[in-house]
Structures are given as C-alpha cells and as structure tokens.
C-alpha atoms as a PDB file:
ATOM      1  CA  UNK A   1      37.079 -28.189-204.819  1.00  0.00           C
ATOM      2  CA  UNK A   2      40.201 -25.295-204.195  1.00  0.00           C
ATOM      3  CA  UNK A   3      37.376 -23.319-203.105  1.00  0.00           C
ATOM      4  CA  UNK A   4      35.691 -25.923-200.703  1.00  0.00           C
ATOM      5  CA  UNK A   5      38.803 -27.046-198.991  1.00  0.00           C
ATOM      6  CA  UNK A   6      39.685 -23.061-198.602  1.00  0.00           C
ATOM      7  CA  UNK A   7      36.766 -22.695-196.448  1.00  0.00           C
ATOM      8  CA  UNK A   8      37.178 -25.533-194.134  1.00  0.00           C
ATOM      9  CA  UNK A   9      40.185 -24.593-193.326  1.00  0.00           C
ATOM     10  CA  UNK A  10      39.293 -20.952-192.422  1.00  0.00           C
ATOM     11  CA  UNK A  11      36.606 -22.879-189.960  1.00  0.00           C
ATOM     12  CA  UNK A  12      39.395 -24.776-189.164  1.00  0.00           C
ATOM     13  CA  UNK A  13      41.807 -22.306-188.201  1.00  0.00           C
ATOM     14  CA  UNK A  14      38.625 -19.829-186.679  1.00  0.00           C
ATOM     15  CA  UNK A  15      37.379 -23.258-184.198  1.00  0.00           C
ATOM     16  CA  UNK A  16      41.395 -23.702-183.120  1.00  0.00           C
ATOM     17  CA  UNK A  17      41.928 -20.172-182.292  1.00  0.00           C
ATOM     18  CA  UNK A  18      38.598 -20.125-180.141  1.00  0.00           C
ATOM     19  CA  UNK A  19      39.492 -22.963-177.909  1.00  0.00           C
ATOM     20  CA  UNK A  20      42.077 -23.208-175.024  1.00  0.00           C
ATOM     21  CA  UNK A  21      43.096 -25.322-172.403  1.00  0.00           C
ATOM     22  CA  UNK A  22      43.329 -24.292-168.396  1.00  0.00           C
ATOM     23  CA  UNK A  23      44.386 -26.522-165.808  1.00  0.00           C
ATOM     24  CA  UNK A  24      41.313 -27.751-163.355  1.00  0.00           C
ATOM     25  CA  UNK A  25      43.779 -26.983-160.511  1.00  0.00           C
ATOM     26  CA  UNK A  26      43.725 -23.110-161.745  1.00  0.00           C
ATOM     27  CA  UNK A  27      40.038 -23.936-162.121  1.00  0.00           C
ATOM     28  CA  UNK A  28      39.469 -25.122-158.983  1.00  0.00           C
ATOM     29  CA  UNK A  29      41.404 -22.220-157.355  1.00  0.00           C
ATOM     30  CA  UNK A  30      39.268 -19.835-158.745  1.00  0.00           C
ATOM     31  CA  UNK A  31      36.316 -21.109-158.141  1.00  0.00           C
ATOM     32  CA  UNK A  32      36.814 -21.246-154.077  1.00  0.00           C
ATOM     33  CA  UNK A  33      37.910 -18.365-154.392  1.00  0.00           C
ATOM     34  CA  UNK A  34      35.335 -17.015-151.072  1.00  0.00           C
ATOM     35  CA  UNK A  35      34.440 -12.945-150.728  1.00  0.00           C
ATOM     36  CA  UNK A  36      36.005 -11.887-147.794  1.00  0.00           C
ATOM     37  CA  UNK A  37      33.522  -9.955-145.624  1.00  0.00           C
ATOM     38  CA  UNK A  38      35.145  -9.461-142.403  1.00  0.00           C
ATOM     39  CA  UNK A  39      38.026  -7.671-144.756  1.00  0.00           C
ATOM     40  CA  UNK A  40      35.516  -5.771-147.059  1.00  0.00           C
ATOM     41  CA  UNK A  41      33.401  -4.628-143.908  1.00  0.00           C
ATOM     42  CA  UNK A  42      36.524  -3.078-141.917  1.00  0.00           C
ATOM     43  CA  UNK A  43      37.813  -1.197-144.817  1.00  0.00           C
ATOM     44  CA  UNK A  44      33.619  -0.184-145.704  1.00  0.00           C
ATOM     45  CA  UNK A  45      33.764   1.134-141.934  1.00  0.00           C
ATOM     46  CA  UNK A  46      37.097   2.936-141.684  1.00  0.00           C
ATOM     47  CA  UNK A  47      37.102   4.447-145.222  1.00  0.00           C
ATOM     48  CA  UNK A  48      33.472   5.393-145.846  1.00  0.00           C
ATOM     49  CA  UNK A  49      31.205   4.576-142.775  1.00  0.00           C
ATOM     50  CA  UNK A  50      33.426   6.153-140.214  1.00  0.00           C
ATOM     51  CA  UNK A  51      34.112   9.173-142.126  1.00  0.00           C
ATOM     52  CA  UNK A  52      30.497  10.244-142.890  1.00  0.00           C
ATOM     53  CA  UNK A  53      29.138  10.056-139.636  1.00  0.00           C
ATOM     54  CA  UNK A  54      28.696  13.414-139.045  1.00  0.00           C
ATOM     55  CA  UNK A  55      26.705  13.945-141.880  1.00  0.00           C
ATOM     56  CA  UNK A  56      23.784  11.611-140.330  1.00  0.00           C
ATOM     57  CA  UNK A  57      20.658  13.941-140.224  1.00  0.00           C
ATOM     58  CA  UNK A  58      19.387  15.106-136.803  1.00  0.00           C
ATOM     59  CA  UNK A  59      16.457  12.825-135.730  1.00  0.00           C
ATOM     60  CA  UNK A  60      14.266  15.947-134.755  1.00  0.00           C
ATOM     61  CA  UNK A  61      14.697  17.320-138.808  1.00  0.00           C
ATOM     62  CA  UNK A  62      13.651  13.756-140.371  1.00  0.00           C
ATOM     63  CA  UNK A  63      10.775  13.712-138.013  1.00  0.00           C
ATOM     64  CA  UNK A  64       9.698  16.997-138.932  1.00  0.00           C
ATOM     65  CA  UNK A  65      10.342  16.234-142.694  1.00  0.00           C
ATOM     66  CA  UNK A  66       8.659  13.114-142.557  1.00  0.00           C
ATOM     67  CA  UNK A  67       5.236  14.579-140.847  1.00  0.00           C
ATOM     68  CA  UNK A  68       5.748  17.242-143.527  1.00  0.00           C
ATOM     69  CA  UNK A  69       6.190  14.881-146.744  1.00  0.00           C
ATOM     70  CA  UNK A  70       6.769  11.945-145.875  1.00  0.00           C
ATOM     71  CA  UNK A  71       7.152  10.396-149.405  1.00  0.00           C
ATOM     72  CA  UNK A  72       9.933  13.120-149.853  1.00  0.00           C
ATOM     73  CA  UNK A  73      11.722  12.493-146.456  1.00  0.00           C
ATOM     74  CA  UNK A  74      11.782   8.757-147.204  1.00  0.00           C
ATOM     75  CA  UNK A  75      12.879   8.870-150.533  1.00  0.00           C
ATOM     76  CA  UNK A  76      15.541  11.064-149.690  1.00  0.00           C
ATOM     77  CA  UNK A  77      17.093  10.806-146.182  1.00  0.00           C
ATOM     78  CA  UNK A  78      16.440   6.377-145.643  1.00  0.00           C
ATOM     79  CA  UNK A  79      17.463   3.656-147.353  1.00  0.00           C
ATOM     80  CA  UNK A  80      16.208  -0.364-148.137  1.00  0.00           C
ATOM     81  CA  UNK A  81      17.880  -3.079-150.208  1.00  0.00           C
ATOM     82  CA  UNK A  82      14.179  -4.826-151.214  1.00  0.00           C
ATOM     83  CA  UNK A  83      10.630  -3.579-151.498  1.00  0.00           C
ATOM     84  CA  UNK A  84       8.371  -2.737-148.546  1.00  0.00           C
ATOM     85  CA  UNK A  85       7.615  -0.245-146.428  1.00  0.00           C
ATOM     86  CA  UNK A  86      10.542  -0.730-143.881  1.00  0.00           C
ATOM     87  CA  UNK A  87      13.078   2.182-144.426  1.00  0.00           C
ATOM     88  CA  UNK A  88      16.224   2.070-142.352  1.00  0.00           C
ATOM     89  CA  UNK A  89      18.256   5.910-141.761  1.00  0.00           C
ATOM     90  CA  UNK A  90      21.077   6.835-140.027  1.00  0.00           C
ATOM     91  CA  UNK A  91      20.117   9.243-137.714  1.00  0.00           C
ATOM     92  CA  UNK A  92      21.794  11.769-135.026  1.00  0.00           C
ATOM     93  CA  UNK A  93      20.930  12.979-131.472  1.00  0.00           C
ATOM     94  CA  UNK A  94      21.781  13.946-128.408  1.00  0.00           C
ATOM     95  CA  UNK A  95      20.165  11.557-125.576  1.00  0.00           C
ATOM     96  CA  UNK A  96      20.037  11.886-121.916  1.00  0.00           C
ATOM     97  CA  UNK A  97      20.935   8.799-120.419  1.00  0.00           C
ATOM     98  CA  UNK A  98      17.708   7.372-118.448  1.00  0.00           C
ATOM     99  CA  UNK A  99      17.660   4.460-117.196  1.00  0.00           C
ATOM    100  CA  UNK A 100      20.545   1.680-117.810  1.00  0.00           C
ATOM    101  CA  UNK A 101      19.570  -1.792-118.393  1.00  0.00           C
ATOM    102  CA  UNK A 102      21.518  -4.653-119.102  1.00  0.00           C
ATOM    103  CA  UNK A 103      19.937  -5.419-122.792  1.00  0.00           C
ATOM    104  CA  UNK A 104      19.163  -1.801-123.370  1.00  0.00           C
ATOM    105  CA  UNK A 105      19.154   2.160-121.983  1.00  0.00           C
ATOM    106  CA  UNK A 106      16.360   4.447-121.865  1.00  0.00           C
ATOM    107  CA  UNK A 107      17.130   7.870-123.164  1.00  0.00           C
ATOM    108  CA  UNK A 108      15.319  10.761-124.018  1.00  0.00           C
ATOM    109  CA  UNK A 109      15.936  13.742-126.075  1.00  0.00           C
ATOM    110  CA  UNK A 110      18.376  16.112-124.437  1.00  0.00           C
ATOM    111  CA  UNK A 111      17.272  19.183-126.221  1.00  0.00           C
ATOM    112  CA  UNK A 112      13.540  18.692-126.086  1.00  0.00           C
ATOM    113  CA  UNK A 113      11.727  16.821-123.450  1.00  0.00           C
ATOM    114  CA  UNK A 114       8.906  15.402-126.430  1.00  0.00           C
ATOM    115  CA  UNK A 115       7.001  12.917-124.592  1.00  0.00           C
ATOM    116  CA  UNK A 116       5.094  11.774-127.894  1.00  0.00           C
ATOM    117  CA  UNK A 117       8.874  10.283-128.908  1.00  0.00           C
ATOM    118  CA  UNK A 118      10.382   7.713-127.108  1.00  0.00           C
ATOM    119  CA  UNK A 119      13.707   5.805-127.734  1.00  0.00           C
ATOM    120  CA  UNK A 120      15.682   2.710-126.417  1.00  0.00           C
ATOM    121  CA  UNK A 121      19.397   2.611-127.021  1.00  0.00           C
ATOM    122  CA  UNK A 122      19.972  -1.128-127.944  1.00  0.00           C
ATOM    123  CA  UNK A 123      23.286  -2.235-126.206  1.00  0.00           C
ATOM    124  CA  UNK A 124      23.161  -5.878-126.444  1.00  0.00           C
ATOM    125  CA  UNK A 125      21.004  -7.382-129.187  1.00  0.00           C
ATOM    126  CA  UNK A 126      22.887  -5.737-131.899  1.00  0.00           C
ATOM    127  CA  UNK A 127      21.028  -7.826-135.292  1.00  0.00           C
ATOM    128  CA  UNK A 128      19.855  -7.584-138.693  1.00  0.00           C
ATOM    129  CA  UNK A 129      20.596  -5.250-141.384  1.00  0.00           C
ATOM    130  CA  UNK A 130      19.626  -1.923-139.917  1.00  0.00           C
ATOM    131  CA  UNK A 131      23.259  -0.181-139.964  1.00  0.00           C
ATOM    132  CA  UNK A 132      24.185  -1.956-143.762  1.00  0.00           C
ATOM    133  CA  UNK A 133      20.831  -0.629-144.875  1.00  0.00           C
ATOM    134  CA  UNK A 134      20.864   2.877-143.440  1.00  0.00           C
ATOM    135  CA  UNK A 135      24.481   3.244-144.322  1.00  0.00           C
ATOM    136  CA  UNK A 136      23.698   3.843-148.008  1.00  0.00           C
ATOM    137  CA  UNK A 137      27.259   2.093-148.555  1.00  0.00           C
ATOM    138  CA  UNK A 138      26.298  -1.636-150.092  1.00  0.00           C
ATOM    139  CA  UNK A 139      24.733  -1.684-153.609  1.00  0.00           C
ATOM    140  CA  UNK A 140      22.977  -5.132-153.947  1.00  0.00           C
ATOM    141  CA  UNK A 141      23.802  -5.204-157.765  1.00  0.00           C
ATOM    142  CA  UNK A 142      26.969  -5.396-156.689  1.00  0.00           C
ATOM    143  CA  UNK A 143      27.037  -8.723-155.146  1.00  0.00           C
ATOM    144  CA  UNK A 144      25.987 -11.874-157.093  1.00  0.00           C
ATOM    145  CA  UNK A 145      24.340 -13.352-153.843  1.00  0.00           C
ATOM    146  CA  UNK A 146      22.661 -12.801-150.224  1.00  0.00           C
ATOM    147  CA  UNK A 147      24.725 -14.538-148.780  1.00  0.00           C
ATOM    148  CA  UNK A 148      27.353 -12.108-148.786  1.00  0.00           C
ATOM    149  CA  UNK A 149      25.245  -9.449-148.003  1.00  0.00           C
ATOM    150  CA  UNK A 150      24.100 -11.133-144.535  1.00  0.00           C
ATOM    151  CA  UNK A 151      27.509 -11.142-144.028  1.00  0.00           C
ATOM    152  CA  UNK A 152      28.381  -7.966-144.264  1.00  0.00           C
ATOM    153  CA  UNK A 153      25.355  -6.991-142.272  1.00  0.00           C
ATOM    154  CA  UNK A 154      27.045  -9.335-139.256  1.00  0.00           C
ATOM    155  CA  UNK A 155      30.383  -8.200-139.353  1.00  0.00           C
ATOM    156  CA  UNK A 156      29.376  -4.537-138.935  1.00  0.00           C
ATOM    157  CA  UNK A 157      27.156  -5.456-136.399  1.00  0.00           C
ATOM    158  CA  UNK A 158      30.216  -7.461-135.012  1.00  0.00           C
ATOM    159  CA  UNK A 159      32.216  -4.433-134.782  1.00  0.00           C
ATOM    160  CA  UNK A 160      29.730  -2.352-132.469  1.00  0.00           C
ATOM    161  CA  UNK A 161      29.348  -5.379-130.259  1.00  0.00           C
ATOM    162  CA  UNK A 162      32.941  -5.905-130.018  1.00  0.00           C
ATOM    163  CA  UNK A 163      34.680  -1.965-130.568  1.00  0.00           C
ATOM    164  CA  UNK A 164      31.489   0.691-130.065  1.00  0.00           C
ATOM    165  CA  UNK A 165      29.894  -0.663-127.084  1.00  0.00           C
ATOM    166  CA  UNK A 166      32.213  -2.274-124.816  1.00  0.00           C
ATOM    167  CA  UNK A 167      33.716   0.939-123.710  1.00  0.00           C
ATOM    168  CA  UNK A 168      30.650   2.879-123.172  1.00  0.00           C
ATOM    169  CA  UNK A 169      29.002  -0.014-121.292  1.00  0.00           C
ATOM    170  CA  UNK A 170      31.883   0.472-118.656  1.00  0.00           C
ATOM    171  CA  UNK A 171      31.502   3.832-117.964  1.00  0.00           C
ATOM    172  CA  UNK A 172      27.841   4.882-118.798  1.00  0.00           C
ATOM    173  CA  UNK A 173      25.526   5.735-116.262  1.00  0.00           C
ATOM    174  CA  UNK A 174      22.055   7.259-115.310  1.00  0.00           C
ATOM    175  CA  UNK A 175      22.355  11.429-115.818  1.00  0.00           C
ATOM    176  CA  UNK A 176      24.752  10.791-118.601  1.00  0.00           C
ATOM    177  CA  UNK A 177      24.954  13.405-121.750  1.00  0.00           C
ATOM    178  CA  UNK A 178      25.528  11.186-125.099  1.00  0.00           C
ATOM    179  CA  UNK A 179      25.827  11.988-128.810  1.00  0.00           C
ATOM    180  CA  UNK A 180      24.469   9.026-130.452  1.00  0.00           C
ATOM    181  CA  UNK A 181      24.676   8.557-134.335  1.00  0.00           C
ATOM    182  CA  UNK A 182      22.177   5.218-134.661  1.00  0.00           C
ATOM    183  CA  UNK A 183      20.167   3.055-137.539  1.00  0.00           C
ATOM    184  CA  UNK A 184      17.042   3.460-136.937  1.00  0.00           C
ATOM    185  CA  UNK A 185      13.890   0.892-138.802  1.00  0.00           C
ATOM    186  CA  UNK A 186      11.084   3.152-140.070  1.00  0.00           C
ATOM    187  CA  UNK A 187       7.599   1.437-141.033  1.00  0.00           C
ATOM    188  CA  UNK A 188       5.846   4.093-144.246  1.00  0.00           C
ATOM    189  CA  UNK A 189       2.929   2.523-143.396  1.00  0.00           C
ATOM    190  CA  UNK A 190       2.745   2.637-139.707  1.00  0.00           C
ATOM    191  CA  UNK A 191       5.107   5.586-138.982  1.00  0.00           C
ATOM    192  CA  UNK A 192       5.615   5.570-134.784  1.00  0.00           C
ATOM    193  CA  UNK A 193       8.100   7.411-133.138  1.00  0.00           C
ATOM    194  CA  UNK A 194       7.032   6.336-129.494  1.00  0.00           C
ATOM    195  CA  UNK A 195       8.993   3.083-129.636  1.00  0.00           C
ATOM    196  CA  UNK A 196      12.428   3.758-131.712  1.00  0.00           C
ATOM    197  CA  UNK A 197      14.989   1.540-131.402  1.00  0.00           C
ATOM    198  CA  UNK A 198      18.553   3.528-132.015  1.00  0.00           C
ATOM    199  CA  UNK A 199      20.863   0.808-133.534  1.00  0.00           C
ATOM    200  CA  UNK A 200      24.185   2.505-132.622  1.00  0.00           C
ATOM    201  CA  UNK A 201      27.307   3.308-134.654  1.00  0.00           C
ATOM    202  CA  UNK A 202      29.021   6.049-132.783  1.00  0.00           C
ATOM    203  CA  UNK A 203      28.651   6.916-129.078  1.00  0.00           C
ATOM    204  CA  UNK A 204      30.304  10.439-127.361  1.00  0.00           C
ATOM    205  CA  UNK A 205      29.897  11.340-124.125  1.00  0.00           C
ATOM    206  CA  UNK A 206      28.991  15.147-123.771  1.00  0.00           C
ATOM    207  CA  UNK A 207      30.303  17.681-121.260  1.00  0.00           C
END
C-alpha cells in the first residue's frame, strides 16, 4: 500500500510540475504578434542587397555560360523559391539608353551592338518576385507562410518605385550611358534573350 501511494504521488508531483498557467492577455499578445516586412525588407536592402550589388554577374558572361551549359549556369548563377523552369538572376550591364517610354525604355548593349539580344528597362510596372528571387537573400524555410513572402517581394519592389526610379525618370533621356544592375526571369525550357525584361535595382549614369 506504502509502495502504491509512493507512486501516485511521484505522478502527482511529475503532472504538477508539467503544467503552468499564462494569462490569455500575454496569449493574445503573442499571438498578433504580425512579421514586419516593410522593417525586415529595408534592413534586407541596406545590409545585404545594397552591398552585393556589384557582385551581380555581367549579362554577356551568363549568356555565354548558359549557351555553354546551361544546367551549370542555372544552377549556379539564378535563383527560384518553387519548382519550374522559371529562374530569376541578378544581372549587370551597361545599356545605351534608346528610346524612353513612359511604362518602359529601350536599351541596348553599350559594349556590343548584338541584335539577336534585346532588352526593355521596366520603369513603371515594377511586380512580382523577380528582385526577392534573384537576390538569393530570402530562404523560404525560413518563413512559416507565403504570405510574408509576397510581402517582402512588394516592399522591395516598393522601394525601386518609390527611391531607384524616381530620380532617374527625371533626368534620363535618349543617348544616355547607364549601368544597370536588374532581375531578370529566365524560362530553362524556352531560353530567349530577344525579349528581356531588366527588373531594376541600381541605376548609374555613365560618363
């Protein structure tokens, strides 16, 4: 019976020490607790975006790599948060200013006149997840829900809308000598380089 009565109180004691109490309003606190996008975006952009731009591979070297291997040039020099043959990379290159629109620019390479590539320099749609994918900078396992990654994908795209392109809107013009570091969407399975669309991210004016 000593023995019995031993035991249930070990349970006892084991079931006690296992429980506590919180207050719903400490509950409740944490649980609306929302992930802050606009603030996790601007410190993504000025601490690790910003920062590695210049390390964006020339466009004219991922085209060559990809026409040389392109399962190697994907794999290594794009990015993509799901499965599927769109690839997203963050590419560099210097652009002579063509023709200015008011949604877009023409430009073509400065360097090399190719005529097989041809490039638009978006300017006012600025959408989707083309910078947050070809950034390499968001690991999906790290968020609990798409949500949050949508909105990260907006709020960078916010801040070229509302910091990158006003300023070079003002002043640009046709005959114009830019740097442009872009996103660019790559298909694996229908690779085209006659109809890029450069996403932009940084914009310099050349001499």
């Amino acid at each position: 019976m000593i023995k019995y009565i031993l035991v249930l109180f070990v349970v006892a004691l084991v079931g006690y020490k296992s429980v506590y109490f919180k207050k719903l309003s400490e509950v409740n606190r944490t649980g609306d607790k929302k992930f802050d996008a606009a603030g996790w975006t601007k410190k993504l952009w000025e601490e690790k975006l910003t920062p590695g731009l210049d390390s964006a591979i020339d466009l004219m070297v991922l085209i060559d790599k990809i026409q040389t291997n392109p399962t190697e040039a994907f794999e290594k020099y794009t990015h993509a948060m799901s499965i599927g043959n769109y690839r997203y990379a963050l590419v560099k290159v210097p652009v002579f200013i063509e023709q200015v629109e008011p949604d877009d620019i023409k430009v073509h390479l400065l360097t090399n006149v190719d005529t097989t590539i041809g490039m638009i320099l978006a300017t006012e749609y600025i959408y989707g997840n083309a910078i947050r994918d070809a950034s390499g900078l968001v690991d999906i396992r790290d968020f609990t829900n798409t949500t949050d990654l949508n909105n990260i994908s907006e709020e960078l795209n916010k801040i070229v809308r509302q910091s990158v392109l006003p300023p070079f809107k003002a002043n640009v013009k046709v005959g114009d000598k830019v740097e442009v570091i872009a996103a660019v969407e790559l298909n694996k399975e229908h690779i085209n380089f006659k109809e890029l669309e450069l996403i932009p991210v940084r914009l310099k004016t050349l001499q």
